[in-house]
N, C-alpha and C. Protein backbone atom coordinates (compact mmCIF):
# COMPACT_ATOMS: atom_id res chain seq x y z
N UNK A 1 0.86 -1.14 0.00
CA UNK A 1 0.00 0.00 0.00
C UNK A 1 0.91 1.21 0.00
N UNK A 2 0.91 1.71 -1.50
CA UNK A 2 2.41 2.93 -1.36
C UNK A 2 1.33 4.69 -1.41
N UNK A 3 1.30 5.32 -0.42
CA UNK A 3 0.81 6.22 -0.47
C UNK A 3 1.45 7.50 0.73
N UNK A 4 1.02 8.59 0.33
CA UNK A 4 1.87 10.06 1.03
C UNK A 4 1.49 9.61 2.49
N UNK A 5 0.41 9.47 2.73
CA UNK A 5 -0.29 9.84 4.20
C UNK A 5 -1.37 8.69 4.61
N UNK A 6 -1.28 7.71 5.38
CA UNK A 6 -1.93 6.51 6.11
C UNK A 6 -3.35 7.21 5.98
N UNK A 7 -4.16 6.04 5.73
CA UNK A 7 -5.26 6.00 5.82
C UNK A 7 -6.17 4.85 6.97
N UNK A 8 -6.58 5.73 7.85
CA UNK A 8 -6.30 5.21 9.26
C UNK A 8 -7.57 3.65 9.43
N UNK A 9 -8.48 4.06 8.37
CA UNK A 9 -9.72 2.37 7.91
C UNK A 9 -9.00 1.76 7.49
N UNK A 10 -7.74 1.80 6.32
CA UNK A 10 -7.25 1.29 5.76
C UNK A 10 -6.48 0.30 6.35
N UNK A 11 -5.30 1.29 7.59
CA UNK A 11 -4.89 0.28 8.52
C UNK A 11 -5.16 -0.23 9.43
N UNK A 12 -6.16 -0.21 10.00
CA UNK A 12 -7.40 -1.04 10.63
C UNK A 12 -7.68 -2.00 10.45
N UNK A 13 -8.05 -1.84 8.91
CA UNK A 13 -8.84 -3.26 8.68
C UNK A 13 -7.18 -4.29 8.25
N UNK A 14 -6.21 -3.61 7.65
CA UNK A 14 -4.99 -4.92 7.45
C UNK A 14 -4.86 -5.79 8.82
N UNK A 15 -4.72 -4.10 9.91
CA UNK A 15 -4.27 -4.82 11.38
C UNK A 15 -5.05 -6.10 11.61
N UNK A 16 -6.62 -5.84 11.36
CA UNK A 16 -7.60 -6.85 11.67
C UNK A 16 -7.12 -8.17 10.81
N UNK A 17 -7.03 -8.16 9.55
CA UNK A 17 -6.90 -9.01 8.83
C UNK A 17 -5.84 -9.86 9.01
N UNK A 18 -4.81 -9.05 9.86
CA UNK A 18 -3.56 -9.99 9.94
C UNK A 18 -3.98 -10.65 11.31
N UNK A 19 -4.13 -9.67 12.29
CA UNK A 19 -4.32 -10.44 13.41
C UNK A 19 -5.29 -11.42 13.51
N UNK A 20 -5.74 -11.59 12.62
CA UNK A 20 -7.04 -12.66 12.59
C UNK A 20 -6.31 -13.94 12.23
N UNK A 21 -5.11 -13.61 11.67
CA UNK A 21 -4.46 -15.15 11.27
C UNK A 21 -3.05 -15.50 12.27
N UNK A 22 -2.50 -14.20 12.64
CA UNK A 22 -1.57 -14.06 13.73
C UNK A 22 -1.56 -12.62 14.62
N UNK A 23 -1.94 -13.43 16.08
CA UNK A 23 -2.31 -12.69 16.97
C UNK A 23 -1.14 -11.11 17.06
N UNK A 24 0.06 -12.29 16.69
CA UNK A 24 1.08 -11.28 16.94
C UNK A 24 1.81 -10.03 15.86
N UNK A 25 0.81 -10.15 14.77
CA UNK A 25 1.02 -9.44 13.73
C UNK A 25 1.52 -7.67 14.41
N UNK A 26 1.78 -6.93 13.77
CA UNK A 26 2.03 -5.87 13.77
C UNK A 26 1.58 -5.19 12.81
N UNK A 27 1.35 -4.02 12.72
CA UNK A 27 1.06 -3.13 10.63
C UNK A 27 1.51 -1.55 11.24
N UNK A 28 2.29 -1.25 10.50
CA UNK A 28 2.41 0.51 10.45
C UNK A 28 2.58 1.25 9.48
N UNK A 29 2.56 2.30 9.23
CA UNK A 29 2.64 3.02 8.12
C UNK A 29 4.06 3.41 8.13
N UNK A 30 4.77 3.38 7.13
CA UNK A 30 5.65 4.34 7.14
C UNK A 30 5.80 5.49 6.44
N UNK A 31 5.99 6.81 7.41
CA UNK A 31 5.76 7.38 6.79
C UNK A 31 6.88 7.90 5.54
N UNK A 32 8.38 7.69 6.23
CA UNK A 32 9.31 7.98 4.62
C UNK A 32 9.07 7.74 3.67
N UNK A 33 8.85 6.64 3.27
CA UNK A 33 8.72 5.44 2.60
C UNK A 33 7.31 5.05 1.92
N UNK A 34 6.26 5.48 2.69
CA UNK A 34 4.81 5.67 1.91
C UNK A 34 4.46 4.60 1.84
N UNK A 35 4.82 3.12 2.78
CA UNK A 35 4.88 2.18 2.70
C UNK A 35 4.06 1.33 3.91
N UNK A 36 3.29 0.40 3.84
CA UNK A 36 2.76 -0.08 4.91
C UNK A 36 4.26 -1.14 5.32
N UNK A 37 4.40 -1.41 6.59
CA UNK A 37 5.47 -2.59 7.36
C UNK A 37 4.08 -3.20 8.49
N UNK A 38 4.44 -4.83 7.76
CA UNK A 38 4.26 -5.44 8.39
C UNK A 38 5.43 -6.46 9.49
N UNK A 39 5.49 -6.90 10.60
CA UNK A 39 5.71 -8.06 11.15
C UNK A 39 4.61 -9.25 11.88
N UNK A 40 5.41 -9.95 11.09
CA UNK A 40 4.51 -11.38 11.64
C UNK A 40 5.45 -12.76 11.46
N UNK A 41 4.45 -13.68 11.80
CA UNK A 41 4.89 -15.07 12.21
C UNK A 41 5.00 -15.32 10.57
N UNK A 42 3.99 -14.84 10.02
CA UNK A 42 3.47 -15.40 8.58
C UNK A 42 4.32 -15.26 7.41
N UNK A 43 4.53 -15.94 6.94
CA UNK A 43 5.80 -15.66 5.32
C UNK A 43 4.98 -14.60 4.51
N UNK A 44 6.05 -14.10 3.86
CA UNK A 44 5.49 -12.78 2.93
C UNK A 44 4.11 -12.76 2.11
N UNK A 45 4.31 -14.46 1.60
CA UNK A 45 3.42 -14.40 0.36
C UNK A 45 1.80 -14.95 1.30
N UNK A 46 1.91 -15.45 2.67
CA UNK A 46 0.40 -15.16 3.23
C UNK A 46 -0.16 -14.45 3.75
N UNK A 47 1.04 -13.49 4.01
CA UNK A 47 0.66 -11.60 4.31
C UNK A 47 -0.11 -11.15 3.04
N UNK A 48 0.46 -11.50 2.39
CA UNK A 48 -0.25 -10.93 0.65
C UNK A 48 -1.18 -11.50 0.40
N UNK A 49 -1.56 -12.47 0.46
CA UNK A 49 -2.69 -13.08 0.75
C UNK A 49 -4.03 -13.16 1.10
N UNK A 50 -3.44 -12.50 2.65
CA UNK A 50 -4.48 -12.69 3.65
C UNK A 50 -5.00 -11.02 3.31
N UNK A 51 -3.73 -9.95 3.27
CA UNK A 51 -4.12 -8.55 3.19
C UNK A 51 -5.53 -8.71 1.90
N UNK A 52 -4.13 -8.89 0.74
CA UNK A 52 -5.39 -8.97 -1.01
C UNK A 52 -6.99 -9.63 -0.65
N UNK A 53 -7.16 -10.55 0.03
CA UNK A 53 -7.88 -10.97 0.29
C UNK A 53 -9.32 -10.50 0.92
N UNK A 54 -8.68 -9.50 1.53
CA UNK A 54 -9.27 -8.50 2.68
C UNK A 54 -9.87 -7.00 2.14
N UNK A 55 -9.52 -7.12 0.51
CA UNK A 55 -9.83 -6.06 -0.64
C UNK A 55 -8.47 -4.66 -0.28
N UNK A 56 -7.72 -5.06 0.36
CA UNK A 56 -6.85 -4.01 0.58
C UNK A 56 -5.61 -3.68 -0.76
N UNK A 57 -5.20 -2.48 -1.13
CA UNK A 57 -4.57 -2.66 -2.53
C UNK A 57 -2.88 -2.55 -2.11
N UNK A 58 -2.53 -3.63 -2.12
CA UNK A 58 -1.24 -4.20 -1.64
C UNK A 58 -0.53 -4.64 -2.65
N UNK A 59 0.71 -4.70 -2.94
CA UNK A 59 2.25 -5.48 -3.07
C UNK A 59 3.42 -6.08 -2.69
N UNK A 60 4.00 -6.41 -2.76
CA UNK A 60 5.32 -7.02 -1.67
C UNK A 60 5.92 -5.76 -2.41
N UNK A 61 6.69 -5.85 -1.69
CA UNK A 61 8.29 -4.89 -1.69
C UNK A 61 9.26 -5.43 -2.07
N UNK A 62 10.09 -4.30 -2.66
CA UNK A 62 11.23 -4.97 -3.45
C UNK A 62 12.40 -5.72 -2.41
N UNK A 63 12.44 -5.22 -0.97
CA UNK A 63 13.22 -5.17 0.20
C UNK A 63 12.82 -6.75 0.39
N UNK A 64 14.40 -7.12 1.61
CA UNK A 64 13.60 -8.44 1.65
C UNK A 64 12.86 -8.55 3.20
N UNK A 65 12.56 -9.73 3.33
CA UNK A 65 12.05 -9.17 4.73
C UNK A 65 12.86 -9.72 5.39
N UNK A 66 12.96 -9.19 7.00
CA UNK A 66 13.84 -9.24 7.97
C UNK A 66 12.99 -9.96 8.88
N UNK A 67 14.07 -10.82 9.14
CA UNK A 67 14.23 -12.15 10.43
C UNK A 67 14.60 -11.56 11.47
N UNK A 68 13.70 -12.62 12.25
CA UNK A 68 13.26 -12.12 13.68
C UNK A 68 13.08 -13.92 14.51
N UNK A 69 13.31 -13.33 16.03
CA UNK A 69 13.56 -14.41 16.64
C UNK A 69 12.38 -14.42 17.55
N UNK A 70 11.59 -13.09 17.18
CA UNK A 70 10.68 -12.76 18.33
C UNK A 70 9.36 -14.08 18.22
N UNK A 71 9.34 -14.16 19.14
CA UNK A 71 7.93 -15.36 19.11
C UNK A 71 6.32 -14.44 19.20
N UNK A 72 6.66 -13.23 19.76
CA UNK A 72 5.35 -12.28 19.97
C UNK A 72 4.76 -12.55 21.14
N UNK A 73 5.72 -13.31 22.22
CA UNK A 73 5.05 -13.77 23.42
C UNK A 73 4.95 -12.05 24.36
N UNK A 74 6.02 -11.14 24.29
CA UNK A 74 6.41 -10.48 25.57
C UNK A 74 5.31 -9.18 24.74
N UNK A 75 4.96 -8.98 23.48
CA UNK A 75 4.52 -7.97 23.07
C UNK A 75 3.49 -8.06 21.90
N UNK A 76 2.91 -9.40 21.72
CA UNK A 76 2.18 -9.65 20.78
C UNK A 76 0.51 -9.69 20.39
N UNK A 77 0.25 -8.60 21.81
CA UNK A 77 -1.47 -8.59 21.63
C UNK A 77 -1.55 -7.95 22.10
């Protein structure tokens, strides 16, 4: 979702959409970058998935994604 300024339904409903498949999802806007960031448990392509799915107008990124050891236990809901 590449845009100037977050659209605050918009990230709502991803947040919802992800957390519906992992509790411990995360979603933010960025704002440099005009870019939604996600973290999750979930591999890229069921983020894309689950978002597209959800009617949200999404792409992966050219970046790759970054590994994490976090389980989402200490901060994940």
């Amino acid at each position: 979702m590449s845009q100037s300024a977050p659209d605050p339904v918009l990230l709502e409903q991803a947040r919802r959409a992800l957390t519906a498949q992992d509790e411990s999802a995360h979603v933010e806007f960025d704002a440099a970058s005009g870019t939604l960031r996600v973290q999750s448990q979930l591999d890229q392509a069921t983020v894309l998935k689950v978002l597209q799915s959800a009617a949200l107008p999404v792409t992966a990124a050219a970046e790759a994604a970054e590994r994490s050891d976090c389980c989402g236990g200490c901060c994940g809901s």
